[in-house]
C-alpha atoms as a PDB file:
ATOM      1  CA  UNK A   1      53.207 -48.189 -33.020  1.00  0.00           C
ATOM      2  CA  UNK A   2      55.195 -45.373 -34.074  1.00  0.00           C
ATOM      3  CA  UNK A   3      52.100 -44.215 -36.305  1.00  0.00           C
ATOM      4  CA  UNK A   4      49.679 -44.772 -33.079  1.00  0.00           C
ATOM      5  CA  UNK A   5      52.337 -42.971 -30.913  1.00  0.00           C
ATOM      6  CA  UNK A   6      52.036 -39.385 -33.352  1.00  0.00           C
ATOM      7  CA  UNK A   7      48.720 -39.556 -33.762  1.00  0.00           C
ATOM      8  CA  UNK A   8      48.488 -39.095 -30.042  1.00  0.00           C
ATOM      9  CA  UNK A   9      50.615 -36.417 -29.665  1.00  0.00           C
ATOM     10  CA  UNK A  10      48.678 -34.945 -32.087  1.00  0.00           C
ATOM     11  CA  UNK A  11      45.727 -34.823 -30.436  1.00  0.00           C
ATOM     12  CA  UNK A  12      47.365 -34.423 -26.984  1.00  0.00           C
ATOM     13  CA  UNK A  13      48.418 -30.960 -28.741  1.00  0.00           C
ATOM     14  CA  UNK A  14      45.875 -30.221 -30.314  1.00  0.00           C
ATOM     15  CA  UNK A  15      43.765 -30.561 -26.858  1.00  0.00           C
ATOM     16  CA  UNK A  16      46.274 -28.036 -25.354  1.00  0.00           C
ATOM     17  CA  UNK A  17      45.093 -25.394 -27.901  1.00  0.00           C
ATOM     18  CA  UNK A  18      41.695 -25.799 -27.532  1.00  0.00           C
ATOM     19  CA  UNK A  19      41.770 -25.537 -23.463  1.00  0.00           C
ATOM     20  CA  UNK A  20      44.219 -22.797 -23.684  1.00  0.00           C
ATOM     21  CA  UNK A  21      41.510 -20.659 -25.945  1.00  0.00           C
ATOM     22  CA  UNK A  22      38.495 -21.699 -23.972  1.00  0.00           C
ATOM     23  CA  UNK A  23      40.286 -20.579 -20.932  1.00  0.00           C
ATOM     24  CA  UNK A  24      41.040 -17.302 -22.574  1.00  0.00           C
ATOM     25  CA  UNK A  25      38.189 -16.806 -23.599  1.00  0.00           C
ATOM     26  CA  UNK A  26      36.801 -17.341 -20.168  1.00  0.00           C
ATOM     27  CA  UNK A  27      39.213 -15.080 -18.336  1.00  0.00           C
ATOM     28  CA  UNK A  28      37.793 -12.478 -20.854  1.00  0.00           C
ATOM     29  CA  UNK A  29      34.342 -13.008 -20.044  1.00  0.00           C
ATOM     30  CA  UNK A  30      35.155 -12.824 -16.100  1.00  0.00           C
ATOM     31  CA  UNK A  31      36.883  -9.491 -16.530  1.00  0.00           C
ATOM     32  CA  UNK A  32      33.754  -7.920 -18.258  1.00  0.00           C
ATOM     33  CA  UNK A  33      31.444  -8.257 -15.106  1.00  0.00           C
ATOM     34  CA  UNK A  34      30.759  -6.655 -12.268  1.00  0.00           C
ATOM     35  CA  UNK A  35      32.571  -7.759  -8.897  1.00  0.00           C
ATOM     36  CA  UNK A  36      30.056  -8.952  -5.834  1.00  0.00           C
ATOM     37  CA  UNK A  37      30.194  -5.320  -4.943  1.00  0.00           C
ATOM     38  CA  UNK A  38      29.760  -3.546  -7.978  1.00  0.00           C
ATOM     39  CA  UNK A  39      26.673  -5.982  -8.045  1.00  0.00           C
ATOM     40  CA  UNK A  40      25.139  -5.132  -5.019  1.00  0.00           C
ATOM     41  CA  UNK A  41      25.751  -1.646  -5.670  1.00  0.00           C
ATOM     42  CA  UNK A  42      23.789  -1.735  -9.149  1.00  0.00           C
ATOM     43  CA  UNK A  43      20.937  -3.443  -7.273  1.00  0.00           C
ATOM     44  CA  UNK A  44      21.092  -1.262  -4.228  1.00  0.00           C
ATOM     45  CA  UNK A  45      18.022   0.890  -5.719  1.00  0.00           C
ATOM     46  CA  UNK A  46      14.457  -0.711  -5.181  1.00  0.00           C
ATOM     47  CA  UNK A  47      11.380  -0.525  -6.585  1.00  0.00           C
ATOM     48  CA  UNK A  48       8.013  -0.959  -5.318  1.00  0.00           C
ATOM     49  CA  UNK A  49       4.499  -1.390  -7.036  1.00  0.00           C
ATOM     50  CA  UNK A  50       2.875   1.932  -7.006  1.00  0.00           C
ATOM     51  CA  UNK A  51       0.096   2.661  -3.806  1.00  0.00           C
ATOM     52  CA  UNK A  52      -3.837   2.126  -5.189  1.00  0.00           C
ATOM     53  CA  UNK A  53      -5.394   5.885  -6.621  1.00  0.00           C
ATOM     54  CA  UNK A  54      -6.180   8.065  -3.462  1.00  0.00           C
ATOM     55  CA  UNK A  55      -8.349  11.111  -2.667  1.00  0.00           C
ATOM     56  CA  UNK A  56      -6.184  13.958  -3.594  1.00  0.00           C
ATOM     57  CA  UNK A  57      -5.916  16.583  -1.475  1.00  0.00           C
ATOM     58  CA  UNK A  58      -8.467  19.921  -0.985  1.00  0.00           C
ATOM     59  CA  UNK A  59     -11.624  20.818   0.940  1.00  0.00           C
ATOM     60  CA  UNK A  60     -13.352  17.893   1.118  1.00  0.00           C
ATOM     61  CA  UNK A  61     -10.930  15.086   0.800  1.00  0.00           C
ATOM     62  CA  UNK A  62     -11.001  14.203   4.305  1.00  0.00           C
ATOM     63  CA  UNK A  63     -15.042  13.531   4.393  1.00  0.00           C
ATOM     64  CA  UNK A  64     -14.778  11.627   0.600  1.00  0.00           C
ATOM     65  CA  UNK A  65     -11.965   9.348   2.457  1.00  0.00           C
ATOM     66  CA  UNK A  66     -14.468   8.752   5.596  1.00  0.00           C
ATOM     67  CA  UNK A  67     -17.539   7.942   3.605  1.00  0.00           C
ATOM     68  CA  UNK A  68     -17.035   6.778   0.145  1.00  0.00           C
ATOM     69  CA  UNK A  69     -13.990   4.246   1.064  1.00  0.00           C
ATOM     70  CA  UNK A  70     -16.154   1.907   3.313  1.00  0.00           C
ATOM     71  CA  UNK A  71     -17.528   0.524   0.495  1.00  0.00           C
ATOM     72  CA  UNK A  72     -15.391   1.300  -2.571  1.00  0.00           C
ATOM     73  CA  UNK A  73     -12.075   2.801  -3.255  1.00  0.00           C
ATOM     74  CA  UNK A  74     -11.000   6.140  -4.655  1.00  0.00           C
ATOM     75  CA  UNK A  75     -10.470   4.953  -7.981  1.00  0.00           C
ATOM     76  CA  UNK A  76     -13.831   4.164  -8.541  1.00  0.00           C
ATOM     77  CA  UNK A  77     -14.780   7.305  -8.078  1.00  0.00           C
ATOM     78  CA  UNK A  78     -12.092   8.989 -10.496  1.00  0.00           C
ATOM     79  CA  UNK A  79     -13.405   6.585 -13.610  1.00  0.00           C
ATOM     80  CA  UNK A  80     -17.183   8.321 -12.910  1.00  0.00           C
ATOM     81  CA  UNK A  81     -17.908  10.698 -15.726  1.00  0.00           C
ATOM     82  CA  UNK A  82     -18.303  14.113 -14.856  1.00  0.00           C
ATOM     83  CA  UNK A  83     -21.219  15.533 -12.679  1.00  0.00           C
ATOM     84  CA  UNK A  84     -22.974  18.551 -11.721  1.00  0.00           C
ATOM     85  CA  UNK A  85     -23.059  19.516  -8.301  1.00  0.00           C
ATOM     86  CA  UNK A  86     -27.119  18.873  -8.353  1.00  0.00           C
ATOM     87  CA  UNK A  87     -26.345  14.992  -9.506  1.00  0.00           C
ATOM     88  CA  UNK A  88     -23.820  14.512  -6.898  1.00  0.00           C
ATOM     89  CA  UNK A  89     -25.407  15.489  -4.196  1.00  0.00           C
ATOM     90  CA  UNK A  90     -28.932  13.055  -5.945  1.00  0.00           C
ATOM     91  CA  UNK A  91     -25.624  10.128  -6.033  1.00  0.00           C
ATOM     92  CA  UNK A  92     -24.734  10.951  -2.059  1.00  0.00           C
ATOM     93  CA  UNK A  93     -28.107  11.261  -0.909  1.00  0.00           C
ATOM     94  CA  UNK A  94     -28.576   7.624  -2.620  1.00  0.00           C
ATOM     95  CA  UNK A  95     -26.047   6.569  -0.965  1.00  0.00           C
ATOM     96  CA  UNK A  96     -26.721   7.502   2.481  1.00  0.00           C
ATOM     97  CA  UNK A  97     -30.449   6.313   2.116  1.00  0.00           C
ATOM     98  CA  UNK A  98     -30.886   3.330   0.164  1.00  0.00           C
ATOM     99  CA  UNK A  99     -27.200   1.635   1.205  1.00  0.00           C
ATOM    100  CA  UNK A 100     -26.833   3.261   4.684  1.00  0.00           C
ATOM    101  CA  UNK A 101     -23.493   4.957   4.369  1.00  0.00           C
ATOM    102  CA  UNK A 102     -23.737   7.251   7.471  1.00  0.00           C
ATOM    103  CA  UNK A 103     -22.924  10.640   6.343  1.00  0.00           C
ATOM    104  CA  UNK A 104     -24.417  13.359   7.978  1.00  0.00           C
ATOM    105  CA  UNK A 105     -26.679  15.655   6.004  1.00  0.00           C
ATOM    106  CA  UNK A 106     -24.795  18.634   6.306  1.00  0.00           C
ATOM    107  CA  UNK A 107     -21.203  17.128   5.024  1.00  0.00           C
ATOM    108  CA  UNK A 108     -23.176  16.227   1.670  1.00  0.00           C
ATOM    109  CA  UNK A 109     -22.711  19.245   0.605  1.00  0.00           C
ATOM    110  CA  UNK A 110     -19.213  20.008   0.581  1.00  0.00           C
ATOM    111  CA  UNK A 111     -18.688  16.563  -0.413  1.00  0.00           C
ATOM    112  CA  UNK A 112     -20.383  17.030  -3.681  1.00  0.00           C
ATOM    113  CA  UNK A 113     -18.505  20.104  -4.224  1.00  0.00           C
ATOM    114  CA  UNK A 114     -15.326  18.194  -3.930  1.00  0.00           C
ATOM    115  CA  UNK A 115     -16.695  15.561  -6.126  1.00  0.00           C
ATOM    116  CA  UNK A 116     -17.258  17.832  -8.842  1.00  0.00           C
ATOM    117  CA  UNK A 117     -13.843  19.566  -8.015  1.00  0.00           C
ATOM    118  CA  UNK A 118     -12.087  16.199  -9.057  1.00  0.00           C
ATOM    119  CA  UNK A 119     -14.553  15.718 -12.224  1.00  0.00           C
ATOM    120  CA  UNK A 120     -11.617  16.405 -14.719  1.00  0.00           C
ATOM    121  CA  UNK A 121      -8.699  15.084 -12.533  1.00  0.00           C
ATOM    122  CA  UNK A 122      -6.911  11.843 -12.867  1.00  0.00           C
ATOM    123  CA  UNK A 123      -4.083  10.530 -10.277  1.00  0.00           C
ATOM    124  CA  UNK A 124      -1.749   8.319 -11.768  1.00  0.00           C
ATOM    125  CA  UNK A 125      -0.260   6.267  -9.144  1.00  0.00           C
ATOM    126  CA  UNK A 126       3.934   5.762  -9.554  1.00  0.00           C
ATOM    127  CA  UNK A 127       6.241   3.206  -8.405  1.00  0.00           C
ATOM    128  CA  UNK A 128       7.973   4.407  -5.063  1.00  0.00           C
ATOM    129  CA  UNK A 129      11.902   4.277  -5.231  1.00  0.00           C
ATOM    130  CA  UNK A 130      14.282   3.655  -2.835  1.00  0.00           C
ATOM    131  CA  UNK A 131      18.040   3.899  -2.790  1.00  0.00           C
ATOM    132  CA  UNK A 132      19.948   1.997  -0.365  1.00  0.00           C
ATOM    133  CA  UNK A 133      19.144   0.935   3.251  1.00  0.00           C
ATOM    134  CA  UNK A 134      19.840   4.187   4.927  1.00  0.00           C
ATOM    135  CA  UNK A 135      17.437   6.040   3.145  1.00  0.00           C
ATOM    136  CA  UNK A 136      14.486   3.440   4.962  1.00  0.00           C
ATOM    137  CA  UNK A 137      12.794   5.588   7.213  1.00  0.00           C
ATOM    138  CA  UNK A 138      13.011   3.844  10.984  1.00  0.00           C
ATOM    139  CA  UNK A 139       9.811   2.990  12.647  1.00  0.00           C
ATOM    140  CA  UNK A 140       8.688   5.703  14.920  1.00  0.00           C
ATOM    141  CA  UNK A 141       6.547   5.470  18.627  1.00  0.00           C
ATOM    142  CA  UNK A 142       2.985   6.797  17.675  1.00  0.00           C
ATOM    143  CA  UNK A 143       1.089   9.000  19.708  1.00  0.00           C
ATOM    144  CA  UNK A 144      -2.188   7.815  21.098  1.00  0.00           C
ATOM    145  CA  UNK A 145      -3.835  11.361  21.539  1.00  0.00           C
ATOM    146  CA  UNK A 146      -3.050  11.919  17.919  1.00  0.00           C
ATOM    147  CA  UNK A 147      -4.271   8.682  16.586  1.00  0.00           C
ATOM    148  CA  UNK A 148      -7.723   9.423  18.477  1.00  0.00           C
ATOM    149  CA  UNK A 149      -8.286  12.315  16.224  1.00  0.00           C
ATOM    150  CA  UNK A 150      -7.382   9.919  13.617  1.00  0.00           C
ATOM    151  CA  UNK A 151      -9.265   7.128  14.121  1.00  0.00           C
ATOM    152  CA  UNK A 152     -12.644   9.325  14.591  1.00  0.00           C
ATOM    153  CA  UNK A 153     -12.325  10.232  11.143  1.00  0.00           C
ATOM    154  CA  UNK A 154     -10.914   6.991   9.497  1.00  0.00           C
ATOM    155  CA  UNK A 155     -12.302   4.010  11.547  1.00  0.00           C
ATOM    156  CA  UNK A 156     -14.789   4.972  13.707  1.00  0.00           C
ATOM    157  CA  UNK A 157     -17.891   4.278  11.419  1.00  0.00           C
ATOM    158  CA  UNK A 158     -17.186   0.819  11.601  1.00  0.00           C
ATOM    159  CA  UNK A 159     -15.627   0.241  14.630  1.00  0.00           C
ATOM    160  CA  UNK A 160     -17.115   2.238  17.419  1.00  0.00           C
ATOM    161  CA  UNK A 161     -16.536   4.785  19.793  1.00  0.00           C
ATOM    162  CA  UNK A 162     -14.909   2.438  21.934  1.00  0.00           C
ATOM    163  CA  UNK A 163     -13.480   0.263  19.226  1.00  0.00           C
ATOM    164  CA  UNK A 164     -15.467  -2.839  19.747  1.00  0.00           C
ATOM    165  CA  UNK A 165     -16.890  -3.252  16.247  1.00  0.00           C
ATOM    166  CA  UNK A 166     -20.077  -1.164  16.770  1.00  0.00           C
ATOM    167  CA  UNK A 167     -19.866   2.131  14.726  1.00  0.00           C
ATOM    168  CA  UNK A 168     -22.740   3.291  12.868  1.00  0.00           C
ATOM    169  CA  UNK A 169     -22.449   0.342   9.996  1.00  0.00           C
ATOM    170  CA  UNK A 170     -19.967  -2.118  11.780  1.00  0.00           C
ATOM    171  CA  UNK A 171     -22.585  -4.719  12.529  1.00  0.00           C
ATOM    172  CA  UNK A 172     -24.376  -4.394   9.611  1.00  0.00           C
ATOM    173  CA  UNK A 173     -21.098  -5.548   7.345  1.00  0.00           C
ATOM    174  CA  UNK A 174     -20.241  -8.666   6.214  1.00  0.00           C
ATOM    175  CA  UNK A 175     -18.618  -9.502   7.918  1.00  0.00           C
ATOM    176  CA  UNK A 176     -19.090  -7.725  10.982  1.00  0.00           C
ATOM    177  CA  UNK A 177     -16.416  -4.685  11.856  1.00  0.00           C
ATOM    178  CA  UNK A 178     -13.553  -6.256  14.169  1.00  0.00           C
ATOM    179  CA  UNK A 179     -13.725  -5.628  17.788  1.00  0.00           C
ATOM    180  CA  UNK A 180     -10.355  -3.756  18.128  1.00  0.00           C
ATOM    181  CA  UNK A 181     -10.097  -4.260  22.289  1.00  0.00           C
ATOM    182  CA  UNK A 182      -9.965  -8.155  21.761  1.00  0.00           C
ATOM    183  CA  UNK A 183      -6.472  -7.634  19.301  1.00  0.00           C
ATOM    184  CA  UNK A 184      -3.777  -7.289  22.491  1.00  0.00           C
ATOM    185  CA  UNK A 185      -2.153 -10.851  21.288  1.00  0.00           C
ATOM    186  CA  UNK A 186      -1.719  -9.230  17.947  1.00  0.00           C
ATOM    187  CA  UNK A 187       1.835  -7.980  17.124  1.00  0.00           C
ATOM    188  CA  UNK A 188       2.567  -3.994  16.186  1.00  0.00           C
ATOM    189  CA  UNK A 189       3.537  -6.104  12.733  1.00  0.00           C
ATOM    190  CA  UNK A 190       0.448  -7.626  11.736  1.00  0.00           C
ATOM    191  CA  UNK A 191      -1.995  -4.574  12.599  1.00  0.00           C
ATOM    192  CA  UNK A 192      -0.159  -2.208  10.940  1.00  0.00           C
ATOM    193  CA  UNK A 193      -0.016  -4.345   8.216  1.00  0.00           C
ATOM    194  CA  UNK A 194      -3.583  -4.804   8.378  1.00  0.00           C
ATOM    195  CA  UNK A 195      -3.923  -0.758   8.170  1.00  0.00           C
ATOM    196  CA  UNK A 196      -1.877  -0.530   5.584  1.00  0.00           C
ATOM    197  CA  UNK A 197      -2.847  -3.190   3.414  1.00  0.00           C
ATOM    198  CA  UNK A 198      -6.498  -3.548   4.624  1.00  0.00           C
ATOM    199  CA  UNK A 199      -7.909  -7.323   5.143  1.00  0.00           C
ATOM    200  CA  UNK A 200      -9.108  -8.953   1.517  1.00  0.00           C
ATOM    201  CA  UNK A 201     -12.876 -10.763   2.159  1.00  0.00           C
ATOM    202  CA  UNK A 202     -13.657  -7.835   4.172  1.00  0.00           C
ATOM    203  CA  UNK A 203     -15.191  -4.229   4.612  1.00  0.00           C
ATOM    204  CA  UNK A 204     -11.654  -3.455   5.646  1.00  0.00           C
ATOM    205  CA  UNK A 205      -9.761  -0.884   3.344  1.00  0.00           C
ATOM    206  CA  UNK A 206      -6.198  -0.129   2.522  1.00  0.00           C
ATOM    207  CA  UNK A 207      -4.979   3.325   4.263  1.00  0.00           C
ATOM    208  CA  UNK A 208      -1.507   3.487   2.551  1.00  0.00           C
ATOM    209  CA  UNK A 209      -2.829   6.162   0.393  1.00  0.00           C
ATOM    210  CA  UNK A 210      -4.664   7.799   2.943  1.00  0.00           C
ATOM    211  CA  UNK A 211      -2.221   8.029   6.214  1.00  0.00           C
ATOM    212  CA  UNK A 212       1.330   8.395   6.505  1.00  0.00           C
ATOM    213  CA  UNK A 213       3.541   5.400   8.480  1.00  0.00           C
ATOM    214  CA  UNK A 214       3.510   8.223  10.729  1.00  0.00           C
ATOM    215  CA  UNK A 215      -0.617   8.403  11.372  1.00  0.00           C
ATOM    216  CA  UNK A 216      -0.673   4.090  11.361  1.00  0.00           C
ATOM    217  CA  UNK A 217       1.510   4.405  13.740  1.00  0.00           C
ATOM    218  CA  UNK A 218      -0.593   7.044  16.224  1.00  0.00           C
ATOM    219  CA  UNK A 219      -3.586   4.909  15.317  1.00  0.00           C
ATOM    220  CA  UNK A 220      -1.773   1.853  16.296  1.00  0.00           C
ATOM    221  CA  UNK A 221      -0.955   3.283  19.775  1.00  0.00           C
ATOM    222  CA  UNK A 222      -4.477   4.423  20.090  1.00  0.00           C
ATOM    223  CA  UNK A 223      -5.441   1.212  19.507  1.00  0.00           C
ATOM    224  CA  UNK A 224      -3.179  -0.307  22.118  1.00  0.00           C
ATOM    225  CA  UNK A 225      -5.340   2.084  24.155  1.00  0.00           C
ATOM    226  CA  UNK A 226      -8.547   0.721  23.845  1.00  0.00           C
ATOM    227  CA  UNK A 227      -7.498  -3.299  24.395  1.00  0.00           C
ATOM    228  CA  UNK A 228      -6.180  -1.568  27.474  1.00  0.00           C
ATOM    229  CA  UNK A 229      -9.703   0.075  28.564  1.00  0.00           C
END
């Protein structure tokens, strides 16, 4: 009994060791990491996937955005091998008469110059950063007068003078341009989101490269306009 009596001792004590290191060891692990706040503020930076290739910028740009994007998107365009001016303006002219983009004759021109002016350019799109929640931009009121101006360039093609789906090509996609005066049930949300991100299965593009929140939101309140009219 005696015998039976040390041996448990024994390993009562040696027990005591053992949970006396692992709980040092423990309490040194704990004191290497970060506290819920230090966390949060290591993880207070976000990334986002980088916005698709967009027109850049110059004379030009703003007809190549109206015309080429209603059936393919800038980076297309920017993985074409170089081409004269002459071979441009045969690739436009194509364009406009065997697939019915409706570009009028005299912005063919300057669009092949531009065209040629991005021959031996290449955008490389980057992740968009942003460091804690006051650095968000807040949503701003848009301007319908504005987002007239903008919508005759951007979305009137498809969509129609009046926004009812009847532009130039809108009944002739597939399918059909939306008729923007029957969206008043629709949140500010989900068409914005639909500007931004475009609608996949459809002829509708994604503008984030194109306009600023700023312009979606004019457009937006031009488009409250017409389900108004």
């Amino acid at each position: 009994m005696r015998r039976n009596g040390n041996i448990i001792k024994r390993s009562v004590g040696w027990f005591s060791v053992f949970l006396c290191v692992g709980l040092f060891m423990l309490g040194v692990f704990m004191v290497g990491q970060p506290s819920g706040a230090q966390s949060m503020e290591a993880s207070d930076t976000l990334s986002v996937p980088a916005d698709p290739i967009s027109f850049q910028q110059g004379p030009g740009s703003a007809i190549a955005s109206s015309y080429c994007l209603i059936c393919h998107s800038a980076e297309y365009i920017y993985t074409q091998p170089p081409h004269s001016h002459e071979r441009w303006t045969e690739i436009i002219k194509k364009m406009k008469h065997t697939f019915g983009c409706p570009i009028p004759d005299e912005h063919i021109s300057p669009l092949a110059e531009y065209l040629v002016s991005q021959n031996t350019i290449q955008p490389i799109p980057e992740a968009k950063k942003f460091t804690g929640l006051a650095h968000i931009p807040t949503r701003e009121s848009g301007s319908p007068e504005k987002g007239k101006a903008i919508y005759n360039t951007y979305c009137l093609n498809c969509h129609g003078q009046t926004g009812k789906g009847d532009g130039p090509i809108g009944q002739a996609l597939i399918p059909p341009a939306a008729d923007l005066t029957a969206t008043g049930n629709k949140s500010d949300t989900i068409l914005l989101n639909t500007i931004r991100n475009g609608r996949p299965g459809t002829a509708m593009p994604s503008w984030k490269s194109d306009l600023s929140k700023q312009e979606m939101e004019d457009i937006l309140a031009y488009i409250r306009n017409l389900t108004k009219s």
